[in-house]
Protein backbone atom coordinates (compact mmCIF):
# COMPACT_ATOMS: atom_id res chain seq x y z
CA UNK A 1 0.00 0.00 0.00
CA UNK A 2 1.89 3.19 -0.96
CA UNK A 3 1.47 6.01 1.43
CA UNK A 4 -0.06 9.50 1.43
CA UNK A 5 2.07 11.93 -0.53
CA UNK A 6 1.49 15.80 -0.15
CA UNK A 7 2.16 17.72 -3.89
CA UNK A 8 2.35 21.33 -4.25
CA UNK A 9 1.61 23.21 -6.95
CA UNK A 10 3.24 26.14 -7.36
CA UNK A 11 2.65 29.41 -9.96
CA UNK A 12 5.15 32.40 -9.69
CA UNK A 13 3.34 35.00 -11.17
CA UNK A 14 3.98 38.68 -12.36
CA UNK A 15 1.24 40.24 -9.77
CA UNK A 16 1.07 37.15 -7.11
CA UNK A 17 2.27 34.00 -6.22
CA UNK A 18 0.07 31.10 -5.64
CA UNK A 19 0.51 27.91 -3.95
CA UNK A 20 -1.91 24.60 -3.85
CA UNK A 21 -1.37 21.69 -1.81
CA UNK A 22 -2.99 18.53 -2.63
CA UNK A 23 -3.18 15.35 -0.90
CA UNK A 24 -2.72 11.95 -3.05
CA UNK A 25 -3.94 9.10 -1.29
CA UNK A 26 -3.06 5.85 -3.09
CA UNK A 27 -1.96 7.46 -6.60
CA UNK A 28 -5.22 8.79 -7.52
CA UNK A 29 -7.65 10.56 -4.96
CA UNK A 30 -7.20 14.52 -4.63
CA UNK A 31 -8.00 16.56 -1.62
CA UNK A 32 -6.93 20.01 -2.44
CA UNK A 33 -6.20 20.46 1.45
CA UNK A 34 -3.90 24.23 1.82
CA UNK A 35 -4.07 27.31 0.15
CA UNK A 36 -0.91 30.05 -0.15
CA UNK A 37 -0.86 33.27 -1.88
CA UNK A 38 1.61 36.51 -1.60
CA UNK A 39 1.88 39.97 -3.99
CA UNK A 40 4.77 38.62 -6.38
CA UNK A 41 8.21 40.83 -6.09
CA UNK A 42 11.03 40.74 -8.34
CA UNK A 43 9.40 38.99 -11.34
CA UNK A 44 8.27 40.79 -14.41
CA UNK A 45 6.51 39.40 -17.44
CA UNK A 46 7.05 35.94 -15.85
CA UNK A 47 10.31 35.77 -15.56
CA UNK A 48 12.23 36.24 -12.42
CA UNK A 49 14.07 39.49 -12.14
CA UNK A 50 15.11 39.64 -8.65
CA UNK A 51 16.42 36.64 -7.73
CA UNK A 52 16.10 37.70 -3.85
CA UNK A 53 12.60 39.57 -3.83
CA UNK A 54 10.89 36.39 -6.09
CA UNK A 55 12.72 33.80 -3.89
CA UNK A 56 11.35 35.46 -0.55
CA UNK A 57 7.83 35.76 -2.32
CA UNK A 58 7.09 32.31 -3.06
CA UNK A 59 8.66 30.83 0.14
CA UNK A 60 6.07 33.39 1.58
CA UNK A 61 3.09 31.36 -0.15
CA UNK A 62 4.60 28.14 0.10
CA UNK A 63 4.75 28.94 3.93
CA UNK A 64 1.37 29.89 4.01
CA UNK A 65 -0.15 26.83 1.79
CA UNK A 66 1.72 24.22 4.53
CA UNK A 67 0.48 25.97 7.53
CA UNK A 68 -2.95 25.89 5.80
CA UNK A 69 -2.10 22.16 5.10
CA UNK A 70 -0.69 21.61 8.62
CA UNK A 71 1.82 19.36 6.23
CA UNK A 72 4.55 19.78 4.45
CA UNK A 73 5.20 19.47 0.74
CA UNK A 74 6.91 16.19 -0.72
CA UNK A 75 7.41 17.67 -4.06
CA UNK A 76 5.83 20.64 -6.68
CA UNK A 77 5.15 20.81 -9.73
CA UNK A 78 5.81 24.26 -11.06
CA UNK A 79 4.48 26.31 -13.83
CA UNK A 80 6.53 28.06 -16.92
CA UNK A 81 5.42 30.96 -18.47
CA UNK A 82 7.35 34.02 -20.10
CA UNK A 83 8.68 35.21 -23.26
CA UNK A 84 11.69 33.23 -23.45
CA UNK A 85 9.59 29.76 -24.48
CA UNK A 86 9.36 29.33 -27.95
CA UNK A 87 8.43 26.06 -30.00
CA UNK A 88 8.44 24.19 -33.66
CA UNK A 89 6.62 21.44 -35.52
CA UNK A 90 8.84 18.31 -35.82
CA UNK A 91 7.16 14.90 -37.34
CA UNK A 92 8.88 12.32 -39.10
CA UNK A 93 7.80 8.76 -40.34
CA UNK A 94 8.90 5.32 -40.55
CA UNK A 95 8.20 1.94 -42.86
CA UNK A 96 6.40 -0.26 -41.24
CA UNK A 97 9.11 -2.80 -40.48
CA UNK A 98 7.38 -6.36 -40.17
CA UNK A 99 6.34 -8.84 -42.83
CA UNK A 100 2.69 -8.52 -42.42
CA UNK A 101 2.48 -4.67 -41.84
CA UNK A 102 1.43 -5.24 -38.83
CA UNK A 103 2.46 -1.56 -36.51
CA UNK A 104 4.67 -2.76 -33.60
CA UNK A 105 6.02 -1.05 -30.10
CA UNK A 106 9.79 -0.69 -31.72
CA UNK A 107 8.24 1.16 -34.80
CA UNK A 108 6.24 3.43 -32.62
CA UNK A 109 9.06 4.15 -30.24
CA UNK A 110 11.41 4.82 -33.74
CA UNK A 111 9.16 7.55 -34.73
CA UNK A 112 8.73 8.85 -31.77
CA UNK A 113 12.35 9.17 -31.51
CA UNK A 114 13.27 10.61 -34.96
CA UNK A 115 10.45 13.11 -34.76
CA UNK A 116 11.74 14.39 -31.05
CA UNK A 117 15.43 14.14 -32.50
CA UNK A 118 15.67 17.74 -33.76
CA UNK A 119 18.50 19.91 -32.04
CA UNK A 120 18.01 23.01 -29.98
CA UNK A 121 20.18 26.11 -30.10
CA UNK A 122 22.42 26.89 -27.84
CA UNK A 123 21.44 27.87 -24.18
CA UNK A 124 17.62 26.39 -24.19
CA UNK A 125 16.71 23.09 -23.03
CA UNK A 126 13.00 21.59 -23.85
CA UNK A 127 9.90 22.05 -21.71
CA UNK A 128 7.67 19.86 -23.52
CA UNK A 129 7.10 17.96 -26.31
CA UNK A 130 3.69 17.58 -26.85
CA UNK A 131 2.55 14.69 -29.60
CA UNK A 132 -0.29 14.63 -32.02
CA UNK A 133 -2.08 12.15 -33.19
CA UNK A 134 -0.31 9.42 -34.94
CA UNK A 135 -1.03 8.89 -38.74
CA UNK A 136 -0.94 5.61 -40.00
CA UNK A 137 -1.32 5.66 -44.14
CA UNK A 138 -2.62 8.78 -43.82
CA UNK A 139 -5.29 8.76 -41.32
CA UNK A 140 -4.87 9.84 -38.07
CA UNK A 141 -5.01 7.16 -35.30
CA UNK A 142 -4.73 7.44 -31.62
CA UNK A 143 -2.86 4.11 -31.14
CA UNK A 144 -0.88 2.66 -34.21
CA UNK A 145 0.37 -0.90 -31.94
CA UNK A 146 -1.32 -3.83 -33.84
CA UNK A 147 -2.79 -2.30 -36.85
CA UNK A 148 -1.69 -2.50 -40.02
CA UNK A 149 -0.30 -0.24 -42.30
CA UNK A 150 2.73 0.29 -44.61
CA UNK A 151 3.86 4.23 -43.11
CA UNK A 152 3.75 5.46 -39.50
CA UNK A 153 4.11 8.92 -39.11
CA UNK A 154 4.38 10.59 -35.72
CA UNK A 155 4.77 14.93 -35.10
CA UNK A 156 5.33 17.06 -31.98
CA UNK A 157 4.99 20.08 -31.13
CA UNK A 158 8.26 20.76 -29.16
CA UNK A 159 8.41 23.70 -26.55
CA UNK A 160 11.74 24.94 -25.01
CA UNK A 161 13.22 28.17 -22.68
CA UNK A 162 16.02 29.45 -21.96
CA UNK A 163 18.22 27.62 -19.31
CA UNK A 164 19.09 29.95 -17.56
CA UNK A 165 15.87 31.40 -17.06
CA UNK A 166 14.27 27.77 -15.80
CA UNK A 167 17.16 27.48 -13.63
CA UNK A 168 15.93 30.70 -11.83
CA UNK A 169 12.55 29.06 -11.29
CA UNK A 170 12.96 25.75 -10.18
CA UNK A 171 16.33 27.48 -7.87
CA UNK A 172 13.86 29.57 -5.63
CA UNK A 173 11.81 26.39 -5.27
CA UNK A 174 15.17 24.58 -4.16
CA UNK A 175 15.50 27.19 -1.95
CA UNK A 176 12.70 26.33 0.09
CA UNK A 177 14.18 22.50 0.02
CA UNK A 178 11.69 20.76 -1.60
CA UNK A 179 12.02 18.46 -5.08
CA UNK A 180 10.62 19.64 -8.30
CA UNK A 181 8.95 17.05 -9.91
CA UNK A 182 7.51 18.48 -13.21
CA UNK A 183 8.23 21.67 -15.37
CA UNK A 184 4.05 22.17 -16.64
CA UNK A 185 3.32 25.10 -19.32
CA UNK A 186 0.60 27.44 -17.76
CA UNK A 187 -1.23 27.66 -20.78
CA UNK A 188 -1.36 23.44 -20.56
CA UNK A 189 -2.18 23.37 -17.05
CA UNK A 190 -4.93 26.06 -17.82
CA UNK A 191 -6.28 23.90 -20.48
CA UNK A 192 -6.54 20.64 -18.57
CA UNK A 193 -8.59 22.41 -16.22
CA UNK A 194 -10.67 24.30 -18.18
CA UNK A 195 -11.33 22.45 -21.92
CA UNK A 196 -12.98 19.34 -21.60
CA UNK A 197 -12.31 16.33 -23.75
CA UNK A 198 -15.12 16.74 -26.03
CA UNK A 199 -13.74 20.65 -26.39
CA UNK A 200 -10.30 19.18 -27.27
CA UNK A 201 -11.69 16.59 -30.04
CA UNK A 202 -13.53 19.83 -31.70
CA UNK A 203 -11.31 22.34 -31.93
CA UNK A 204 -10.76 24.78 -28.71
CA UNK A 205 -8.12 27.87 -27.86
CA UNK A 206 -7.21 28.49 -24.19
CA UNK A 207 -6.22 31.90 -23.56
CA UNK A 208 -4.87 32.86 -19.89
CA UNK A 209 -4.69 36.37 -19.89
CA UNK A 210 -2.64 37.29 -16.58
CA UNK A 211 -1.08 40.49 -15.22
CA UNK A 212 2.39 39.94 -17.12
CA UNK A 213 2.14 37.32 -19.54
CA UNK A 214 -0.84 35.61 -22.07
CA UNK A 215 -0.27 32.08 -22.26
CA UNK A 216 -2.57 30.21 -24.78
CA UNK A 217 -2.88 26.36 -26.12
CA UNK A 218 -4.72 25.41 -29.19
CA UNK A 219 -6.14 21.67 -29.51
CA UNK A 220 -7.44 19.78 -32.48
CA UNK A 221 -8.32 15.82 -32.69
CA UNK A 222 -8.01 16.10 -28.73
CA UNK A 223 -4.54 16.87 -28.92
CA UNK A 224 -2.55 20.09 -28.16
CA UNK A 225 -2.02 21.73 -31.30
CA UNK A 226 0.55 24.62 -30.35
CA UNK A 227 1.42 26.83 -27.38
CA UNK A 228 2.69 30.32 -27.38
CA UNK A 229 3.30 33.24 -24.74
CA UNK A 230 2.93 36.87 -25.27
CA UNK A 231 4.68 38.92 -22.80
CA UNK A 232 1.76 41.46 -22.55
CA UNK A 233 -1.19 41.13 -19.75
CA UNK A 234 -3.30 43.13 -17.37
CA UNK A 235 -0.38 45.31 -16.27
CA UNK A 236 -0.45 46.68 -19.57
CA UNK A 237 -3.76 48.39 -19.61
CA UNK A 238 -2.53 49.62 -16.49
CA UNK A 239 0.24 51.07 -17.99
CA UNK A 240 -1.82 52.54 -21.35
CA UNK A 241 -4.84 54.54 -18.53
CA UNK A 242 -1.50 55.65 -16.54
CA UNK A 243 -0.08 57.04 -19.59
CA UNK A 244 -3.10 58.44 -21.36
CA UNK A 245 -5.36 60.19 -18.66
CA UNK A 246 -1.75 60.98 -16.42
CA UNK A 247 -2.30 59.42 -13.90
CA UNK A 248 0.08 57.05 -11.63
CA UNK A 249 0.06 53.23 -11.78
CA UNK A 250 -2.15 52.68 -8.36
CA UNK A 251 -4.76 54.98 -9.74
CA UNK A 252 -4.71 53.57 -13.21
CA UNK A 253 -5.34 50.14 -11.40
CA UNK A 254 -8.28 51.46 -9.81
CA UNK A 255 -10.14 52.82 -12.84
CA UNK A 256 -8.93 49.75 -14.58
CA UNK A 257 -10.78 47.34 -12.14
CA UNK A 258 -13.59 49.63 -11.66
CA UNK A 259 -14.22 50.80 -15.60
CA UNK A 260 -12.10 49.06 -18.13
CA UNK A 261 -13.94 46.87 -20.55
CA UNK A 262 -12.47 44.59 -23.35
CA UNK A 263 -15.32 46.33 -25.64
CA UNK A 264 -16.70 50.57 -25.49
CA UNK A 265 -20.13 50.59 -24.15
CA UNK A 266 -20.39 54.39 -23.15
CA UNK A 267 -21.64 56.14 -25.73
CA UNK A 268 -21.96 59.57 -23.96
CA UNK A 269 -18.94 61.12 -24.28
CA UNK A 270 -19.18 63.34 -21.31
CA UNK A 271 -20.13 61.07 -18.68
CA UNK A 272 -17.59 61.03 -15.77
CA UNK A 273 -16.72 58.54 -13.27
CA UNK A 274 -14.50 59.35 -9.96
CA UNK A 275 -11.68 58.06 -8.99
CA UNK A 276 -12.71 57.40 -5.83
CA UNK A 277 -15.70 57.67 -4.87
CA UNK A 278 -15.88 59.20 -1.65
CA UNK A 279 -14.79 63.09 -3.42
CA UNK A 280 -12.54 63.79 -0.63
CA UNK A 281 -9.80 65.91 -1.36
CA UNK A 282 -7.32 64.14 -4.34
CA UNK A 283 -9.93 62.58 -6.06
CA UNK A 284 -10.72 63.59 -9.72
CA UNK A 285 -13.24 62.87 -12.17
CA UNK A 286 -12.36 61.29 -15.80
CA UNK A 287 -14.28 60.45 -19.11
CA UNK A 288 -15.80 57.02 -18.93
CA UNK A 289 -15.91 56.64 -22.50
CA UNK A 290 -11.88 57.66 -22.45
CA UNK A 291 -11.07 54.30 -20.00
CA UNK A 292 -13.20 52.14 -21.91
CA UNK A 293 -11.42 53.22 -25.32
CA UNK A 294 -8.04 52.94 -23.52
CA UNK A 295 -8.76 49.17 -22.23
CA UNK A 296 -10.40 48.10 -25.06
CA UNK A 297 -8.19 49.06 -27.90
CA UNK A 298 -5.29 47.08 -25.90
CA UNK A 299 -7.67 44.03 -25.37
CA UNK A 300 -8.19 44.13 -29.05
CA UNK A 301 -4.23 44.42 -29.98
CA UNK A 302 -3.59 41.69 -27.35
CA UNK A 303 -6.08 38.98 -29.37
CA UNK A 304 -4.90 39.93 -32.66
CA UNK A 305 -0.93 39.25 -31.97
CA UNK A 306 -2.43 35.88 -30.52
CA UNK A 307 -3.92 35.57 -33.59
CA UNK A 308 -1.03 36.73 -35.84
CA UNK A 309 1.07 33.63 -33.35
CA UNK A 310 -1.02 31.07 -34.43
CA UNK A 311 -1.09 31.78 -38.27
CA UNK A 312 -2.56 29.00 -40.06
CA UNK A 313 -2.67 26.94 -37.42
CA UNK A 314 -5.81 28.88 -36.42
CA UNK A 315 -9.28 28.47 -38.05
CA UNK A 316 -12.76 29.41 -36.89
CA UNK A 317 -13.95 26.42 -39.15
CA UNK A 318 -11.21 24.01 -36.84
CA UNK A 319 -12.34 25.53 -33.51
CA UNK A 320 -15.67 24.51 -33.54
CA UNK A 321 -15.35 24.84 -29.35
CA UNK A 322 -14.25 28.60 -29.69
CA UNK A 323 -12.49 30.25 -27.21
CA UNK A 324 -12.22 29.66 -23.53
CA UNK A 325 -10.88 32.66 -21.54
CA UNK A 326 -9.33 32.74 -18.53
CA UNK A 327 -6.68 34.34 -16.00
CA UNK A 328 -7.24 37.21 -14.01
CA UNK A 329 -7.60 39.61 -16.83
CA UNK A 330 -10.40 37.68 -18.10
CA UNK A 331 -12.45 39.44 -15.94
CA UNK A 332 -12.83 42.02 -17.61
CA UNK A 333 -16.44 42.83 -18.56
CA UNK A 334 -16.43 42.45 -22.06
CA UNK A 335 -13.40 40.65 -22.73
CA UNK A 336 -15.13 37.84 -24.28
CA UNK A 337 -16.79 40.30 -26.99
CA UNK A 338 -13.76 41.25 -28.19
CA UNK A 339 -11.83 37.51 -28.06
CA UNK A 340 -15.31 36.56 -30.19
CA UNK A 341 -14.81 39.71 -32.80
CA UNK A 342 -11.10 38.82 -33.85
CA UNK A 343 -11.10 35.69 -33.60
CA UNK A 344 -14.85 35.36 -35.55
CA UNK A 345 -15.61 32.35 -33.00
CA UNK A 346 -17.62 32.32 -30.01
CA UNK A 347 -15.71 33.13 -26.53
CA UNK A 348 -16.85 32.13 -22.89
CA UNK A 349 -15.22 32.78 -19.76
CA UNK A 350 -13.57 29.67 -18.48
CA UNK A 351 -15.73 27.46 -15.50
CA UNK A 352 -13.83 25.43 -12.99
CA UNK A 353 -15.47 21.89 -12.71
CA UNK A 354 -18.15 21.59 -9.66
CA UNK A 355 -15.58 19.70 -7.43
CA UNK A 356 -13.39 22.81 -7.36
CA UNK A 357 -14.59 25.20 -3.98
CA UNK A 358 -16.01 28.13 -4.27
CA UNK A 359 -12.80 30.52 -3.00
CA UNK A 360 -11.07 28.29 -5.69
CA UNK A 361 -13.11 29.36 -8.49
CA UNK A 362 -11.71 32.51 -9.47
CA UNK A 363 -10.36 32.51 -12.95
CA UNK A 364 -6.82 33.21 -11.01
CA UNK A 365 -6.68 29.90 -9.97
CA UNK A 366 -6.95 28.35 -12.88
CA UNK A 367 -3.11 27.39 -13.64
CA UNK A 368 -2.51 26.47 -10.45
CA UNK A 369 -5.96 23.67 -10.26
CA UNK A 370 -4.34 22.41 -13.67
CA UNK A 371 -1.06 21.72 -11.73
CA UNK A 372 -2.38 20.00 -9.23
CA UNK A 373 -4.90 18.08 -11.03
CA UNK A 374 -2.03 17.36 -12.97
CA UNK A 375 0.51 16.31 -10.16
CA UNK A 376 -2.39 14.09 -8.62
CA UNK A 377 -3.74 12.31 -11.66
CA UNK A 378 -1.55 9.70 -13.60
CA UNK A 379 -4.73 9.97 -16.54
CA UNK A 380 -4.20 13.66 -16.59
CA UNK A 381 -4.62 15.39 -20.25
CA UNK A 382 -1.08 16.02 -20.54
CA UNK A 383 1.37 15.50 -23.31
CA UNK A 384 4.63 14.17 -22.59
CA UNK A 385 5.34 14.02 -18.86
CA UNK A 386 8.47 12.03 -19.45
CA UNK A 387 9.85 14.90 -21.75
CA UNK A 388 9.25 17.67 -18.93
CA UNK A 389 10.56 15.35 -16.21
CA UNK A 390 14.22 14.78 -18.11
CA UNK A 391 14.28 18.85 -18.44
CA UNK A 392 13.57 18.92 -14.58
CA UNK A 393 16.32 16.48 -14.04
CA UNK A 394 18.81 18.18 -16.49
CA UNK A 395 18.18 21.30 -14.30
CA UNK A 396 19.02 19.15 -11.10
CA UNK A 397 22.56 18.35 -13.00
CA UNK A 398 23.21 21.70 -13.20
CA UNK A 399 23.27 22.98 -9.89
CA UNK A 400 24.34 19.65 -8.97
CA UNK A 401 27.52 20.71 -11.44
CA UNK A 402 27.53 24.31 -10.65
């Protein structure tokens, strides 16, 4: 009987730092059992920045989440996010190689093999490689072993970062001495949580629109498609109302969370809204129509570079599931009007399933559920777990080394 392990999962974020512990009781019941959070310091656009600030941050959380557990953590799996991650499309195929056609273990692990077998530049290390479906003369097949067929084809969609950068992450968990046992893409863990399988098979985008970063996943045929990060996110219609109605960051916040919108509503151009509230001395009055214009017009750019990232990849008549927001951004009012408008799919805003409690079913928590459910679940939807687990081990290496 194998005993009761306690997982973390573990988001480092540009505005906050979350922390989930779970309980696994025999490999595959989850009790989500402590909860951690702290502002984020030293990290911007999901990378950390401050080596220091970020470290004492997350131990902050990850102190938090045990005391709330009234256990400690036997291991985390840890989310990646930020610019640096980039991927490509590799596939390759193979003969068939018995006398009678007949698809066999060695030929599937050969083209697995070849197709992973493309070299990385210098200085990044893979994340992920995430498979889709197998082809077998032509037609796409979810396992090849025993049929038959003359050509078995196999493709991933490989995602790496820079080292150096992943080595930050997983250090400040080391920190806190406790074992990293999986590198998970946000946008993945987002996905698993949010798209179910029936979204997957018919064509679905997840886009996790936080404060630094946008991470998004399109699948296809039930398969992840293609990743991508944009380092752009809430803090940047922050930035845009600072800049245009001259105003500092903290008060820009407030009108953000208060009046933005992903779409213009107010049509009255001279309607005013305070900054306040409470027209005490400091507070100031500013066009309505002005914030909504300011917000909106960056929620607009922000879905078209997705767009532009995805290139052909993307079609409204492959997504037949639309678009599932999500992230703390996503609540914006309106932001699913103008996901629908450039994308020219429908858009909802992202549901946690019914087991999830209700002060876990803020879109912020998202990522973090995935990672658990993830951690906890040896069916979980995703790709590759051997892939991420040799990066997390290379990492080991090279502090081991350093």
């Amino acid at each position: 009987m194998s005993r009761t392990k306690f997982i973390g999962a573990v988001e480092i974020g540009t505005s906050k730092v979350t922390v989930l512990i779970g309980e696994l009781t025999q490999g595959r019941t989850l009790h989500i059992i402590g909860v951690g959070e702290c502002q984020s310091r030293g990290v911007i656009k999901g990378a950390v920045a401050d080596f220091k600030a970020a470290s004492e941050a997350t131990h902050s959380a990850l102190m938090a989440a045990e005391q709330s557990a009234g256990t400690r953590i036997d291991e985390v799996y840890l989310a990646q996010t930020g610019g640096h991650l980039e991927g490509f499309y590799n596939e390759a195929a193979v003969n068939v190689s018995s006398a009678d056609n007949l698809v066999s273990s060695p030929d599937i692990d050969t083209v697995c093999r070849l197709a992973k077998a493309k070299n990385l530049p210098e200085g990044r290390m893979v994340v992920h490689h995430l498979r889709r479906p197998f082809r077998l003369d032509g037609r796409n097949v979810p396992d090849p072993e025993h049929l038959v067929g003359q050509r078995l084809e196999a493709g991933y969609w490989t995602v790496h970062g820079q080292e150096g950068k992943i080595a930050d992450n997983i250090h400040v968990i080391r920190g806190f001495n406790v074992r990293v046992a999986e590198l998970i893409l946000s946008s993945l863990a987002s996905g698993t949580m949010l798209a179910s399988a029936e979204d997957k098979q018919n064509g679905v985008l997840v886009i996790d629109v936080g404060a630094g970063t946008t991470d998004f996943v399109l699948y296809r045929d039930g398969c992840a498609q293609l990743t991508g990060v944009l380092p752009v996110g809430g803090v940047h219609l922050t930035n845009d109302l600072s800049l245009g109605l001259r105003v500092t960051e903290g008060q820009a916040e407030k009108l953000k969370l208060r009046f933005g919108r992903g779409t213009v509503v107010t049509k009255d151009r001279s309607e005013k809204v305070w900054l306040n509230g409470d027209f005490a001395i400091g507070d100031r009055q500013f066009p309505r129509h002005a914030i909504e214009q300011i917000t909106a017009a960056r929620t607009t750019e922000l879905f078209e570079v997705v767009r532009k990232k995805l290139g052909a990849a993307f079609s409204p008549e492959k997504t037949a599931a639309g678009i599932i927001l999500t992230g703390g951004t996503s609540k914006l009012p309106g932001i699913d009007e103008a996901a629908a408008r450039v994308f020219g799919v429908q858009a909802r805003l992202g549901e946690a399933p019914g087991w999830v409690a209700e002060n876990l079913r803020d879109p912020g928590f998202s990522s973090v559920l995935g990672l658990l459910q993830y951690g906890l679940s040896s069916r979980a939807d995703l790709a590759a777990p051997r892939a991420a687990s040799r990066a997390t081990g290379w990492v080991k290496k090279l502090f081991a080394t350093a």
